[in-house]
PDBML (XML) file of the C-alpha atoms, coordinates in Angstrom:
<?xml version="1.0" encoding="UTF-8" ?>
<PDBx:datablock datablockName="MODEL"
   xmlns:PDBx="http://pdbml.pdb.org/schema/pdbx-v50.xsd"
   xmlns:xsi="http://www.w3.org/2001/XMLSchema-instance"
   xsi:schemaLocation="http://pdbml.pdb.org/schema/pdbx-v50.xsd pdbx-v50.xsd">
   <PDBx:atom_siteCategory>
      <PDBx:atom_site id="1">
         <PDBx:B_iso_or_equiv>0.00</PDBx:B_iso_or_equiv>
         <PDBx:Cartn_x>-27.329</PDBx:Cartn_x>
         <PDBx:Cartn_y>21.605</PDBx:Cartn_y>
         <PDBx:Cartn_z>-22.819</PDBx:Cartn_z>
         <PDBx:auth_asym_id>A</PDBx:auth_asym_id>
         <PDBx:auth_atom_id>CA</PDBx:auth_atom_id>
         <PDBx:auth_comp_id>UNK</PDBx:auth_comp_id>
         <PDBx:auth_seq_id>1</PDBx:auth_seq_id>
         <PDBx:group_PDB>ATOM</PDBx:group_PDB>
         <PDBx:label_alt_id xsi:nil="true" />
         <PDBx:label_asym_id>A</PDBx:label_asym_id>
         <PDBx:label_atom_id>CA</PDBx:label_atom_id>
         <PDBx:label_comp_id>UNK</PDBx:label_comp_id>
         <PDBx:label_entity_id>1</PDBx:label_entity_id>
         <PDBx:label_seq_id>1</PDBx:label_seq_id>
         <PDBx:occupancy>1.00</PDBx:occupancy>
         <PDBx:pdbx_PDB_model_num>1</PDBx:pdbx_PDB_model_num>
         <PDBx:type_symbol>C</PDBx:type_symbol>
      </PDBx:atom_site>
      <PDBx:atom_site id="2">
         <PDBx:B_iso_or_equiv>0.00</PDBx:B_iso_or_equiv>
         <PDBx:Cartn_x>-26.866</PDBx:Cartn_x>
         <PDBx:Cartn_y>19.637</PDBx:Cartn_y>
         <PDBx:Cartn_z>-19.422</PDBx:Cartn_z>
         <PDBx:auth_asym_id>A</PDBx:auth_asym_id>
         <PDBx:auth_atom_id>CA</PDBx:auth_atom_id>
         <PDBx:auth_comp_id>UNK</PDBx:auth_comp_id>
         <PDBx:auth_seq_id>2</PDBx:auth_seq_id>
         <PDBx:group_PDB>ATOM</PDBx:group_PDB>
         <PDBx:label_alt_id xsi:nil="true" />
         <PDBx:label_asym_id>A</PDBx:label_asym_id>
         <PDBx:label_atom_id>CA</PDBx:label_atom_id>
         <PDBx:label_comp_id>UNK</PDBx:label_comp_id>
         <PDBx:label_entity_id>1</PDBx:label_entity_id>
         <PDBx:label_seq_id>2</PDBx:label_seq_id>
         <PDBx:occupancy>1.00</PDBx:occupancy>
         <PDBx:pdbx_PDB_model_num>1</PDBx:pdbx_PDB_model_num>
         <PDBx:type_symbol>C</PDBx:type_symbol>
      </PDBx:atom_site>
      <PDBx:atom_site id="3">
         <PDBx:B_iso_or_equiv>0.00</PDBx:B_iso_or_equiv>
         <PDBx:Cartn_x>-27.858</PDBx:Cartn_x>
         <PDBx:Cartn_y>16.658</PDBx:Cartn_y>
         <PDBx:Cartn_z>-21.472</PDBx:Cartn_z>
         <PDBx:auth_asym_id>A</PDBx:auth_asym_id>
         <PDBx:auth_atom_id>CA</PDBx:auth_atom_id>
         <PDBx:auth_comp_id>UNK</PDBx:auth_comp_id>
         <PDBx:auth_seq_id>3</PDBx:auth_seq_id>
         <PDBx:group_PDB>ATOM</PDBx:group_PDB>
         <PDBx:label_alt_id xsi:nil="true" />
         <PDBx:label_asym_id>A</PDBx:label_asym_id>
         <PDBx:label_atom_id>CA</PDBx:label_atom_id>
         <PDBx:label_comp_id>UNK</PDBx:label_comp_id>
         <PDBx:label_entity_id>1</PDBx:label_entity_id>
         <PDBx:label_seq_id>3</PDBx:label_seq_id>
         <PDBx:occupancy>1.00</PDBx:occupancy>
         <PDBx:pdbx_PDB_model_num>1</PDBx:pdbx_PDB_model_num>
         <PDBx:type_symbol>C</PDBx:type_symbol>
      </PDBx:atom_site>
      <PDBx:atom_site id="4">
         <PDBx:B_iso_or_equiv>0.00</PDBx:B_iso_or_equiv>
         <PDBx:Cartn_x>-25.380</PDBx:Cartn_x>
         <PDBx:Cartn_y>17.469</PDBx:Cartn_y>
         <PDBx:Cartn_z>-23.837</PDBx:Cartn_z>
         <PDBx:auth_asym_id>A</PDBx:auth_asym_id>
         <PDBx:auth_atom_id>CA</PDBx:auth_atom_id>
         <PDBx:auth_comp_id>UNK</PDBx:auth_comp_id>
         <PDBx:auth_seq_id>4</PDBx:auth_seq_id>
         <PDBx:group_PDB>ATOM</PDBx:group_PDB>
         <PDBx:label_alt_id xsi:nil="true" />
         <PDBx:label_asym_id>A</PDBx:label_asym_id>
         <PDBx:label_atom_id>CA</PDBx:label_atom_id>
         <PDBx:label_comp_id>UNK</PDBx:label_comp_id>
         <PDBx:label_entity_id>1</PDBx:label_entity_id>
         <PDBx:label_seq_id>4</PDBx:label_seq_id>
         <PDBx:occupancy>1.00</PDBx:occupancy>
         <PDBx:pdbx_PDB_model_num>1</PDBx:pdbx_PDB_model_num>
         <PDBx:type_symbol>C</PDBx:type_symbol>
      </PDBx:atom_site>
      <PDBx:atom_site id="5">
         <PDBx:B_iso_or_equiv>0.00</PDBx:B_iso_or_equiv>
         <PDBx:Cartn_x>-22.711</PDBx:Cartn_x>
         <PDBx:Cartn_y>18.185</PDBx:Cartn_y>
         <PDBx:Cartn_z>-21.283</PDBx:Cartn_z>
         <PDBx:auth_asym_id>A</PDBx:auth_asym_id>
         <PDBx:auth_atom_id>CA</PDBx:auth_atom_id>
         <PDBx:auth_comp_id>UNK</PDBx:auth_comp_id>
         <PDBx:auth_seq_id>5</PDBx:auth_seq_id>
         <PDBx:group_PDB>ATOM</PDBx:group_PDB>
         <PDBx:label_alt_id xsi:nil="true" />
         <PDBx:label_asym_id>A</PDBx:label_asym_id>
         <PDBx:label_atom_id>CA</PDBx:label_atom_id>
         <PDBx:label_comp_id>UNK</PDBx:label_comp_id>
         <PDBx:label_entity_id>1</PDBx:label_entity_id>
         <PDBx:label_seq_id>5</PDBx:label_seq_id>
         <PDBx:occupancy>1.00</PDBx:occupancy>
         <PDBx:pdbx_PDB_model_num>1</PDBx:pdbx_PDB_model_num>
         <PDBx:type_symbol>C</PDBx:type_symbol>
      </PDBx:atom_site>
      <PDBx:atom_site id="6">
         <PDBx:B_iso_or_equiv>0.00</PDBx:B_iso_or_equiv>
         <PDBx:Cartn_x>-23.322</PDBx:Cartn_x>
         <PDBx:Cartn_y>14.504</PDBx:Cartn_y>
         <PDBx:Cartn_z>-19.783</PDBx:Cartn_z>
         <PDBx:auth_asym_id>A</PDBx:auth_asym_id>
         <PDBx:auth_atom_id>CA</PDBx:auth_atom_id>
         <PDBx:auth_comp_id>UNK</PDBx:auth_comp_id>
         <PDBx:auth_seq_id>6</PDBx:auth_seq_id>
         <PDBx:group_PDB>ATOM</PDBx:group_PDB>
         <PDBx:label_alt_id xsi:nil="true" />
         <PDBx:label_asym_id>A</PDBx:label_asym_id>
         <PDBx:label_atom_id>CA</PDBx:label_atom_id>
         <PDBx:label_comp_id>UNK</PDBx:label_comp_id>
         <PDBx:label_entity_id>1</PDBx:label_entity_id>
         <PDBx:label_seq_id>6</PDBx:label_seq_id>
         <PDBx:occupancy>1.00</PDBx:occupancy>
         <PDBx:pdbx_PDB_model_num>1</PDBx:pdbx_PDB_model_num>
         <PDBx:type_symbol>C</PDBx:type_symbol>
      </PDBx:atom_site>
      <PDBx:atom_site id="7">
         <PDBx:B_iso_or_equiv>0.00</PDBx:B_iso_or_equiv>
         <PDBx:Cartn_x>-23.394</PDBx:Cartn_x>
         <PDBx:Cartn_y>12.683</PDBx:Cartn_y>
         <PDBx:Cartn_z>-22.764</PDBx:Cartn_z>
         <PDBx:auth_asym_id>A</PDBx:auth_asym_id>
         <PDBx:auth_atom_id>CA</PDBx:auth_atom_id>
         <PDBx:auth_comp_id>UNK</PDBx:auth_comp_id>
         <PDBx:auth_seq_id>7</PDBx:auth_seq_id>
         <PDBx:group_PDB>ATOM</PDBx:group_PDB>
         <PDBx:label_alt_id xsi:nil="true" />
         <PDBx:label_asym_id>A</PDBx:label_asym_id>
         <PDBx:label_atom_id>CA</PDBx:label_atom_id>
         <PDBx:label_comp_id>UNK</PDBx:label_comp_id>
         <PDBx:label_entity_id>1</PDBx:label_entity_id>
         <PDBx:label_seq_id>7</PDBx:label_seq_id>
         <PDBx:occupancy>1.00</PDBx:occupancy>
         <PDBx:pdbx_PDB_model_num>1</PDBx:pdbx_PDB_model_num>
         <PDBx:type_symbol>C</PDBx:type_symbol>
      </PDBx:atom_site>
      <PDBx:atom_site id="8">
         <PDBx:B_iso_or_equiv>0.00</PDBx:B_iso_or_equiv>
         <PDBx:Cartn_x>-20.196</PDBx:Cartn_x>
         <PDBx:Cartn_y>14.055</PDBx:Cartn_y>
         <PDBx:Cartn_z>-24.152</PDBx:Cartn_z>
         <PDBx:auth_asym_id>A</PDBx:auth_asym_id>
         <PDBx:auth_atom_id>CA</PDBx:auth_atom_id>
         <PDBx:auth_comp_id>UNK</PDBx:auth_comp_id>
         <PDBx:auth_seq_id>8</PDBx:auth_seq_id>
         <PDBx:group_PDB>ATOM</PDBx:group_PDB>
         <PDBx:label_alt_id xsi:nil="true" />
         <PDBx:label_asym_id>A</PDBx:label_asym_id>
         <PDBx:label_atom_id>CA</PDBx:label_atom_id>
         <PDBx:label_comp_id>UNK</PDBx:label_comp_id>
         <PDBx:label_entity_id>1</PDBx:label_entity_id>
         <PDBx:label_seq_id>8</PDBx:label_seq_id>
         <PDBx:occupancy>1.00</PDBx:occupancy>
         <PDBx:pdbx_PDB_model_num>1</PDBx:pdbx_PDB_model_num>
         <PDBx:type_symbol>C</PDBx:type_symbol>
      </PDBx:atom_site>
      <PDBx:atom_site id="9">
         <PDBx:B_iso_or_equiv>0.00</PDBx:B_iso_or_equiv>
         <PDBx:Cartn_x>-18.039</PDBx:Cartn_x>
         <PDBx:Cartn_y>13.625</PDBx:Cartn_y>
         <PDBx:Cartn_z>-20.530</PDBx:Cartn_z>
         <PDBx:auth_asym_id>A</PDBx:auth_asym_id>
         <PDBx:auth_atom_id>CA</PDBx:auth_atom_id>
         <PDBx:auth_comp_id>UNK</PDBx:auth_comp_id>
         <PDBx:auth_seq_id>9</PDBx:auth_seq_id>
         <PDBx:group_PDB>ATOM</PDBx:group_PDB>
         <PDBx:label_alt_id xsi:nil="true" />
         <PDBx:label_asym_id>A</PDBx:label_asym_id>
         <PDBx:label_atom_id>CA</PDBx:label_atom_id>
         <PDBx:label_comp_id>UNK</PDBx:label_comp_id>
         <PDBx:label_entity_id>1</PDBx:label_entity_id>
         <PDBx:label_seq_id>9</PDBx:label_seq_id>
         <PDBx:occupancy>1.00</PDBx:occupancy>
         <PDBx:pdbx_PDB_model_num>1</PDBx:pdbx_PDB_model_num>
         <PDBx:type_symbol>C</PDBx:type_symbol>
      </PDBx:atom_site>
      <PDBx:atom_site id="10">
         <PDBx:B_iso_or_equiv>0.00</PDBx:B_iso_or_equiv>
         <PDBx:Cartn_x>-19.200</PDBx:Cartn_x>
         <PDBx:Cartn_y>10.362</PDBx:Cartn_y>
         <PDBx:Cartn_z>-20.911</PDBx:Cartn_z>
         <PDBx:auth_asym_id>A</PDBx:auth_asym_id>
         <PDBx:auth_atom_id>CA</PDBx:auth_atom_id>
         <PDBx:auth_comp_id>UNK</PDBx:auth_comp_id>
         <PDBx:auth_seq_id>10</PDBx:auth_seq_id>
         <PDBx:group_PDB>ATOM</PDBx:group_PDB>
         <PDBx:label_alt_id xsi:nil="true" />
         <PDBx:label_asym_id>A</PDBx:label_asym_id>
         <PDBx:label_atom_id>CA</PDBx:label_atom_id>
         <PDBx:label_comp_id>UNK</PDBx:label_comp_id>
         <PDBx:label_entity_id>1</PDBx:label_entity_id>
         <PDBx:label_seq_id>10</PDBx:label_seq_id>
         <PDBx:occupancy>1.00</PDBx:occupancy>
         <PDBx:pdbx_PDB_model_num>1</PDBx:pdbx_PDB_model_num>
         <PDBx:type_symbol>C</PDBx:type_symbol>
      </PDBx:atom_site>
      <PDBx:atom_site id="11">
         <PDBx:B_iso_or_equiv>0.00</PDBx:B_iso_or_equiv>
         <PDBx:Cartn_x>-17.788</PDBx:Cartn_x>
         <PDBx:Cartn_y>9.615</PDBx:Cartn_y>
         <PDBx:Cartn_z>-24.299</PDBx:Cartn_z>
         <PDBx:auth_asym_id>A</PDBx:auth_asym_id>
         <PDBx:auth_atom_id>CA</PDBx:auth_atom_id>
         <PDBx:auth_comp_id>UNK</PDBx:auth_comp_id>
         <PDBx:auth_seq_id>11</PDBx:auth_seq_id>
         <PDBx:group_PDB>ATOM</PDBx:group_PDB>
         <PDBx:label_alt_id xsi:nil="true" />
         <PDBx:label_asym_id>A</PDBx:label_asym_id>
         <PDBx:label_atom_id>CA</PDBx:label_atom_id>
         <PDBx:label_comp_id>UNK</PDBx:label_comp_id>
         <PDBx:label_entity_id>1</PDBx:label_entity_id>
         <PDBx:label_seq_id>11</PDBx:label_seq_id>
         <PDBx:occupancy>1.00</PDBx:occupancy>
         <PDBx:pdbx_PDB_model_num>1</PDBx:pdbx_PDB_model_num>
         <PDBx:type_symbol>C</PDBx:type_symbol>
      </PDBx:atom_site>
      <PDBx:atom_site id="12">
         <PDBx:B_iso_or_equiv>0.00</PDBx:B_iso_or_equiv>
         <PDBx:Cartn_x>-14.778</PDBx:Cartn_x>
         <PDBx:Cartn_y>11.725</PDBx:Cartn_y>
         <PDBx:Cartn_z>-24.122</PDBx:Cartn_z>
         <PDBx:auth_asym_id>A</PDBx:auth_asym_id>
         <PDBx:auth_atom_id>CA</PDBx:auth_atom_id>
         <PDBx:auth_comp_id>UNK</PDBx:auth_comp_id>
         <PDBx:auth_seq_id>12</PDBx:auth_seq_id>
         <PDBx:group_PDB>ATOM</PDBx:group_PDB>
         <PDBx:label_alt_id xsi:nil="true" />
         <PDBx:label_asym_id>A</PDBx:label_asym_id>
         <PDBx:label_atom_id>CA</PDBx:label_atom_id>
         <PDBx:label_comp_id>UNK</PDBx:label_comp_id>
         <PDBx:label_entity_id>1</PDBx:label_entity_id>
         <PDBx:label_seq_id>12</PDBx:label_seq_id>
         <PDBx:occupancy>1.00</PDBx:occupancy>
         <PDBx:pdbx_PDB_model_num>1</PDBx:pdbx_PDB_model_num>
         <PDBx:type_symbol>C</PDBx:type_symbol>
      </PDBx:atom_site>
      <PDBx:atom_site id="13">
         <PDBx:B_iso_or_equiv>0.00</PDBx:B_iso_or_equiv>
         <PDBx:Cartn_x>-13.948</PDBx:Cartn_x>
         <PDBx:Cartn_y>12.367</PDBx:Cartn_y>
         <PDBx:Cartn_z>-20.458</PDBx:Cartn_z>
         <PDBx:auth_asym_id>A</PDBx:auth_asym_id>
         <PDBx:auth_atom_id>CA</PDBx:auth_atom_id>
         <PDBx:auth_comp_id>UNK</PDBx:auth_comp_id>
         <PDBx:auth_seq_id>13</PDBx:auth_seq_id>
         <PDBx:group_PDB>ATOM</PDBx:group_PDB>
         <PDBx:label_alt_id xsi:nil="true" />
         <PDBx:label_asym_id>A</PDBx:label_asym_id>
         <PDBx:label_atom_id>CA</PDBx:label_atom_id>
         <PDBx:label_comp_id>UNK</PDBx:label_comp_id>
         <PDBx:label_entity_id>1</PDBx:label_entity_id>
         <PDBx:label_seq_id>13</PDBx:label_seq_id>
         <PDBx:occupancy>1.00</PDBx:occupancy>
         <PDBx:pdbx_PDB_model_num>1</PDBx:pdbx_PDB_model_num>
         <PDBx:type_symbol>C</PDBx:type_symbol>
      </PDBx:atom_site>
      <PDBx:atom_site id="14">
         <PDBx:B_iso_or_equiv>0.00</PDBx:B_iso_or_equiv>
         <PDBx:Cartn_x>-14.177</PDBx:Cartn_x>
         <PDBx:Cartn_y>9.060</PDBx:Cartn_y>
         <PDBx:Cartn_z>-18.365</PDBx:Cartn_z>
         <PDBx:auth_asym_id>A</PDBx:auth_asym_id>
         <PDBx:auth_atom_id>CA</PDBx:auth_atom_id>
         <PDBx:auth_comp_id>UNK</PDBx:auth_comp_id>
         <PDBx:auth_seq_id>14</PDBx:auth_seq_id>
         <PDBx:group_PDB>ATOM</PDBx:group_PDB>
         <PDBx:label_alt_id xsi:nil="true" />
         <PDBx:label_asym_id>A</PDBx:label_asym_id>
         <PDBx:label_atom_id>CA</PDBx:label_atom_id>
         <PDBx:label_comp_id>UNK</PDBx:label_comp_id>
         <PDBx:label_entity_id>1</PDBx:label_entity_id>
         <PDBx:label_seq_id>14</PDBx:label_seq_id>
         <PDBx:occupancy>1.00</PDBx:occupancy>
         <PDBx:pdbx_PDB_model_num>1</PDBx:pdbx_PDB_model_num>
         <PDBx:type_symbol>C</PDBx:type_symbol>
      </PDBx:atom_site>
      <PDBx:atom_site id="15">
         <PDBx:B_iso_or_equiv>0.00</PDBx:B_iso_or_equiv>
         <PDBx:Cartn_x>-12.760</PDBx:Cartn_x>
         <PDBx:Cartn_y>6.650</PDBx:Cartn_y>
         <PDBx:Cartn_z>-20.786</PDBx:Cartn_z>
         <PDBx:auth_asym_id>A</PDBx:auth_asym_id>
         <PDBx:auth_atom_id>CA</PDBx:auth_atom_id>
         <PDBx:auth_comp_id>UNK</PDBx:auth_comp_id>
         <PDBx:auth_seq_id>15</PDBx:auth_seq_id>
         <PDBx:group_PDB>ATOM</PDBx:group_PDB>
         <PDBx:label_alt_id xsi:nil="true" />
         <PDBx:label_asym_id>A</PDBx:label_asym_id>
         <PDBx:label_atom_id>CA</PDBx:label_atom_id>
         <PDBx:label_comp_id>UNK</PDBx:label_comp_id>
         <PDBx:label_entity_id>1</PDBx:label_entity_id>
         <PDBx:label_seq_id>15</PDBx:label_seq_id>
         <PDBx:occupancy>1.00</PDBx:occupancy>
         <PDBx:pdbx_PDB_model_num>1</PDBx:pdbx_PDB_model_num>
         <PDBx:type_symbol>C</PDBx:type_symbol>
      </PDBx:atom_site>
      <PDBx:atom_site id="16">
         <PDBx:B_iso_or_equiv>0.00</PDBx:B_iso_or_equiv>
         <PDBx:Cartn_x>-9.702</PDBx:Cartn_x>
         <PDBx:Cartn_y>8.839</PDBx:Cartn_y>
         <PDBx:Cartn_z>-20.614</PDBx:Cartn_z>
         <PDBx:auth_asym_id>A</PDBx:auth_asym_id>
         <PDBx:auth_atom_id>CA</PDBx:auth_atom_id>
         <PDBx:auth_comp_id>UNK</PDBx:auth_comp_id>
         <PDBx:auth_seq_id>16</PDBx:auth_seq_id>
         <PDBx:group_PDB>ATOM</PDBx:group_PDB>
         <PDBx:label_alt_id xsi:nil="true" />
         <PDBx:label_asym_id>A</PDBx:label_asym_id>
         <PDBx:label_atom_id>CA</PDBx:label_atom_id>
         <PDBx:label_comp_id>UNK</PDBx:label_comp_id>
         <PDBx:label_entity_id>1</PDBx:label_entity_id>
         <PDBx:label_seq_id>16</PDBx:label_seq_id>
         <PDBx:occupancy>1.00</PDBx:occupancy>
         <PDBx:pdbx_PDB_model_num>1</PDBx:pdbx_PDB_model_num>
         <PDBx:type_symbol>C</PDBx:type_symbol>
      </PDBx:atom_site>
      <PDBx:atom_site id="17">
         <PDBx:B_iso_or_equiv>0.00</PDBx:B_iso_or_equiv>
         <PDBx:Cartn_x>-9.339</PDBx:Cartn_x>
         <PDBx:Cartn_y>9.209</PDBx:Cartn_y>
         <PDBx:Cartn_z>-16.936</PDBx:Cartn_z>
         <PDBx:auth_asym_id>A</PDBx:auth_asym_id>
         <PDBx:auth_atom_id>CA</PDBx:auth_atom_id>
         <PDBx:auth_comp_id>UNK</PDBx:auth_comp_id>
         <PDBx:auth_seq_id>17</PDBx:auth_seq_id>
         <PDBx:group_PDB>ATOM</PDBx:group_PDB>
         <PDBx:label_alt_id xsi:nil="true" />
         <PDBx:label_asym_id>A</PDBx:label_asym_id>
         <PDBx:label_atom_id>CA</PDBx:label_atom_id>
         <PDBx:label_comp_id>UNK</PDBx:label_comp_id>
         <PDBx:label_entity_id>1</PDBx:label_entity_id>
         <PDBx:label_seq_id>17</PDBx:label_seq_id>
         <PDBx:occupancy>1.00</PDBx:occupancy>
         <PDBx:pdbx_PDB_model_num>1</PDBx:pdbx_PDB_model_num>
         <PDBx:type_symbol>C</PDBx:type_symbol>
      </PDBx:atom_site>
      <PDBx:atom_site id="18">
         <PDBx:B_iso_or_equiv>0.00</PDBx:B_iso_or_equiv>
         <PDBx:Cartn_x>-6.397</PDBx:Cartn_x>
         <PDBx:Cartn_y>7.961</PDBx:Cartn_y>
         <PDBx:Cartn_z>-15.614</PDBx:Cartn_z>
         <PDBx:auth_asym_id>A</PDBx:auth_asym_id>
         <PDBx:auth_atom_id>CA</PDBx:auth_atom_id>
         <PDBx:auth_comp_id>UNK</PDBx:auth_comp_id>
         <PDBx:auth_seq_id>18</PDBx:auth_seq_id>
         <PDBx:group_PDB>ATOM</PDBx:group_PDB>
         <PDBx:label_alt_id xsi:nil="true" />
         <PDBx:label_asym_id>A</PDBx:label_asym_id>
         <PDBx:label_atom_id>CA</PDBx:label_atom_id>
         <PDBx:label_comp_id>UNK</PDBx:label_comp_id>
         <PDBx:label_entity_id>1</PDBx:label_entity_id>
         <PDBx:label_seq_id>18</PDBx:label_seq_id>
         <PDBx:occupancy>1.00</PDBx:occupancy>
         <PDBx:pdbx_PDB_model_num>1</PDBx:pdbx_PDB_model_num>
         <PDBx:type_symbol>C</PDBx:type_symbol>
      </PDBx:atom_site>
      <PDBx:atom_site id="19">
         <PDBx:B_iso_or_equiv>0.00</PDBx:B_iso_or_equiv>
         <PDBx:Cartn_x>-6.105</PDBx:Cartn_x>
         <PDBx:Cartn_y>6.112</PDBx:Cartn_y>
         <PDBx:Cartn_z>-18.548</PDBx:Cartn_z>
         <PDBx:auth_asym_id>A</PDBx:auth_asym_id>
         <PDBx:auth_atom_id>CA</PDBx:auth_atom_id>
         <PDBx:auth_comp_id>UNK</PDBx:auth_comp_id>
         <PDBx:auth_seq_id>19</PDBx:auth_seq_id>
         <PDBx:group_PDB>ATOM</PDBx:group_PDB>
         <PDBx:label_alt_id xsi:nil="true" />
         <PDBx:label_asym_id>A</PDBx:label_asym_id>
         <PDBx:label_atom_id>CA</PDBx:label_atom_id>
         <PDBx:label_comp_id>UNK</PDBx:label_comp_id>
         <PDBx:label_entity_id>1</PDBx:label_entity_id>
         <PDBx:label_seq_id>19</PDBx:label_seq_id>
         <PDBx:occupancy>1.00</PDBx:occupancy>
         <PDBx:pdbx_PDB_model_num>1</PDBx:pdbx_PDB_model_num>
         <PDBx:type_symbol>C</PDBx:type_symbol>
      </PDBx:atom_site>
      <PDBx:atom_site id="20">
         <PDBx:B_iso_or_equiv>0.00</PDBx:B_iso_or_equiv>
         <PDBx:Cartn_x>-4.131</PDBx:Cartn_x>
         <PDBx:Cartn_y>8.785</PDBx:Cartn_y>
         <PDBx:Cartn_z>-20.653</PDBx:Cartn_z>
         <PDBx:auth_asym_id>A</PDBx:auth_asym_id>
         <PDBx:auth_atom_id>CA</PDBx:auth_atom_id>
         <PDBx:auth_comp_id>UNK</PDBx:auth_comp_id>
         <PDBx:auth_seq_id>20</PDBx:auth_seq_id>
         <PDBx:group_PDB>ATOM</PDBx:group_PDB>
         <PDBx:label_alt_id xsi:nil="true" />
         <PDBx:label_asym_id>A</PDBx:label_asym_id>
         <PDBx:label_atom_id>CA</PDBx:label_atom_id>
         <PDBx:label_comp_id>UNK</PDBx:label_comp_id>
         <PDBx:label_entity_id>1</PDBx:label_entity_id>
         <PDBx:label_seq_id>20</PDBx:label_seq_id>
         <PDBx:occupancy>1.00</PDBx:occupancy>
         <PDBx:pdbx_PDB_model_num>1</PDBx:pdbx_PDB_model_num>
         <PDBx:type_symbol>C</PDBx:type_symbol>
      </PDBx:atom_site>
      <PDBx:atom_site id="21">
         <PDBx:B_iso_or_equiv>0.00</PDBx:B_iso_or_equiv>
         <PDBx:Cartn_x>-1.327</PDBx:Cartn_x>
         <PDBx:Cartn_y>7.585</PDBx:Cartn_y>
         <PDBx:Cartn_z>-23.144</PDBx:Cartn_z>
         <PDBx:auth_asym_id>A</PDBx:auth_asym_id>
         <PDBx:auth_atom_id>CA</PDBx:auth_atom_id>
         <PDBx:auth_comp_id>UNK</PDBx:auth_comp_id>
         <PDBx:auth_seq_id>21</PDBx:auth_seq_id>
         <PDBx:group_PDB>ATOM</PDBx:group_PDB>
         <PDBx:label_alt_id xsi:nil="true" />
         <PDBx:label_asym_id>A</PDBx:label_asym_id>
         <PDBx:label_atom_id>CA</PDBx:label_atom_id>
         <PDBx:label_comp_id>UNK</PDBx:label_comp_id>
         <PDBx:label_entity_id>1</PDBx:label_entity_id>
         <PDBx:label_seq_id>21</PDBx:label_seq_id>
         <PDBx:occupancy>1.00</PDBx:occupancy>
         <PDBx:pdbx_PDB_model_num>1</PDBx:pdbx_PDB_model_num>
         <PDBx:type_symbol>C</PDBx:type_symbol>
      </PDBx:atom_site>
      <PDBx:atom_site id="22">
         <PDBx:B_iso_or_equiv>0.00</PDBx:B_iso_or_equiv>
         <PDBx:Cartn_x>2.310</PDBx:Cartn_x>
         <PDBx:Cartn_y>8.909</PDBx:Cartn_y>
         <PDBx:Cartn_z>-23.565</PDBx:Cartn_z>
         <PDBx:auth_asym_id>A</PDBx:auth_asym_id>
         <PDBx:auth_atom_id>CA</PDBx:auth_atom_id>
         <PDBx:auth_comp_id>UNK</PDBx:auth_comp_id>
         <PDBx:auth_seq_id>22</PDBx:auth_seq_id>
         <PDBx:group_PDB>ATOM</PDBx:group_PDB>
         <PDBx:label_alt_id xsi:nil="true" />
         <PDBx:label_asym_id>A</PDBx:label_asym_id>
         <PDBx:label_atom_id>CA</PDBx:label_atom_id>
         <PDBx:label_comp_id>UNK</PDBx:label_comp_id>
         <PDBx:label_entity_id>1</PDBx:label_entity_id>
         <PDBx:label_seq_id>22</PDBx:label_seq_id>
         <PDBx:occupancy>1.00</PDBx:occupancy>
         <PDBx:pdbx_PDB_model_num>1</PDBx:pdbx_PDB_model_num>
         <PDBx:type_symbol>C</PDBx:type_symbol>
      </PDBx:atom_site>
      <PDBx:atom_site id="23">
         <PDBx:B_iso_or_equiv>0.00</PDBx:B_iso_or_equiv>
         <PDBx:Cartn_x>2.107</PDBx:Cartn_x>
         <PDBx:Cartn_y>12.017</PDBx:Cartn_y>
         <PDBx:Cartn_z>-26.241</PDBx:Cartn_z>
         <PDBx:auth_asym_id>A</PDBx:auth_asym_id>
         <PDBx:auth_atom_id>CA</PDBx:auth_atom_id>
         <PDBx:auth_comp_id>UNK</PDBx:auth_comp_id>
         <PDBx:auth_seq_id>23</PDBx:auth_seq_id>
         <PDBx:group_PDB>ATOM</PDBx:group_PDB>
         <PDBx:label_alt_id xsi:nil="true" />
         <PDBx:label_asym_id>A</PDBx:label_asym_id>
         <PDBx:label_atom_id>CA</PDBx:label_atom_id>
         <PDBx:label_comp_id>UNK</PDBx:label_comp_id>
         <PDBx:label_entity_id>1</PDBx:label_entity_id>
         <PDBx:label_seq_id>23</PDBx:label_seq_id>
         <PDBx:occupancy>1.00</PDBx:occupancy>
         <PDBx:pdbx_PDB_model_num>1</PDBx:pdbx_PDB_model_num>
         <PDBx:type_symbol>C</PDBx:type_symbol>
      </PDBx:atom_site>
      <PDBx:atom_site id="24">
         <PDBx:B_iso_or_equiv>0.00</PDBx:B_iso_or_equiv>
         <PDBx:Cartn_x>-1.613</PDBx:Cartn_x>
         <PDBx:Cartn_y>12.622</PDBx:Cartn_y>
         <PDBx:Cartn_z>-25.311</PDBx:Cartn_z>
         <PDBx:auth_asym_id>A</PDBx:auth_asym_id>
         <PDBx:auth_atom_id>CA</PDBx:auth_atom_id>
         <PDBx:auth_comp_id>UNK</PDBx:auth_comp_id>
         <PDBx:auth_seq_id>24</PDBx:auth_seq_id>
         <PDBx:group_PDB>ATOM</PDBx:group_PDB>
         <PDBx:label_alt_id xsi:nil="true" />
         <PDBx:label_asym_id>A</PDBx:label_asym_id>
         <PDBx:label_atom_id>CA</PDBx:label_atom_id>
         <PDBx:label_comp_id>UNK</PDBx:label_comp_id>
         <PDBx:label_entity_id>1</PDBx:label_entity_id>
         <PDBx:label_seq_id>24</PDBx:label_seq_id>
         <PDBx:occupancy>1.00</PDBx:occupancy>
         <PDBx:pdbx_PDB_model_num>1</PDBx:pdbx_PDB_model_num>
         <PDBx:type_symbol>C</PDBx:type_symbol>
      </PDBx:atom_site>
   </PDBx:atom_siteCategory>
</PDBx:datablock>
């Protein structure tokens, strides 16, 4: 689980981070 939990924020979370379009 905390594997899964890393591996996930990492592909969905941090790319996103203050990089967020309009509409999203």
């Amino acid at each position: 689980i905390i594997e899964a939990v890393r591996e996930v924020a990492a592909a969905e979370i941090l790319p996103r981070f203050r990089n967020l379009a309009d509409g999203e």
